[in-house]
Protein backbone atom coordinates (compact mmCIF):
# COMPACT_ATOMS: atom_id res chain seq x y z
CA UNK A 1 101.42 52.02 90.06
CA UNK A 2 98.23 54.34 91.32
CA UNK A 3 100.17 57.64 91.96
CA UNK A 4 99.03 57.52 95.59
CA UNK A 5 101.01 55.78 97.69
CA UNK A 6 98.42 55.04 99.85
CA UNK A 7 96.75 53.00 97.67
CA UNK A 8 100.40 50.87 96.32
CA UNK A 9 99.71 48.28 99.09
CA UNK A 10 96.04 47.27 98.07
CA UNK A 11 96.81 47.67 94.05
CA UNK A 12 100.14 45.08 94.40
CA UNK A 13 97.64 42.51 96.58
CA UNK A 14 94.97 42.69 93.99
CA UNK A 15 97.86 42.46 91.18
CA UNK A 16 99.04 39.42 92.83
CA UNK A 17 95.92 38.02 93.63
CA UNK A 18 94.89 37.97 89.72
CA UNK A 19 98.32 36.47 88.78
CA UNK A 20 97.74 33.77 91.33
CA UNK A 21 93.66 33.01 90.37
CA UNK A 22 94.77 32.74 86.88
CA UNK A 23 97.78 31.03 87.16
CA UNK A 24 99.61 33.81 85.21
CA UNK A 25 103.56 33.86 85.63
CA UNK A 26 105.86 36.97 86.08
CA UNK A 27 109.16 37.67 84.13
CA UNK A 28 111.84 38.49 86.65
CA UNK A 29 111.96 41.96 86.16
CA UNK A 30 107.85 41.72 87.60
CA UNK A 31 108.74 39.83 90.54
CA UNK A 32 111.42 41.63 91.35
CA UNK A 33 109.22 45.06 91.17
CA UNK A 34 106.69 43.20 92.90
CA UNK A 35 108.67 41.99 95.80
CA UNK A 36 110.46 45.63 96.30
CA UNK A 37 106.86 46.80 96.65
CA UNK A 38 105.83 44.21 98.86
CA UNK A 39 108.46 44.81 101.47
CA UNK A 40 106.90 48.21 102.76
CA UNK A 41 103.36 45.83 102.72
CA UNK A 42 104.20 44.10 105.70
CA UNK A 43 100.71 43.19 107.06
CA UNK A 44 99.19 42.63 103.50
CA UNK A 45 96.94 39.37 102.92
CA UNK A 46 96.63 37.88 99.57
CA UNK A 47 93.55 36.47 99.27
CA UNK A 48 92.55 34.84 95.98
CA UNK A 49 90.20 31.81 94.52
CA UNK A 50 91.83 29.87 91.41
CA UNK A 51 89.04 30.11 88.33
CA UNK A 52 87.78 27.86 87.05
């Protein structure tokens, strides 16, 4: 994580974002990090294209 936590929002949506356009998967012990993060993200957007 970027030791500002201003900037733990924006890094977990790009994170995401790149896991989702390349179809990568995430062990449980990543999702679960990812989805304790997440929860103080509450007006976050994902946004993403899949590559090609």
């Amino acid at each position: 994580m970027p030791p500002l936590p201003d900037a733990h929002c924006r890094y977990i949506g790009k994170w995401t974002a790149t896991k989702l356009r390349w179809g990568l998967t995430a062990d449980q012990a990543e999702a679960d990090a990812l989805t304790a993060y997440a929860e103080a993200c509450e007006t976050a957007v994902v946004n993403y294209t899949l590559a090609s």
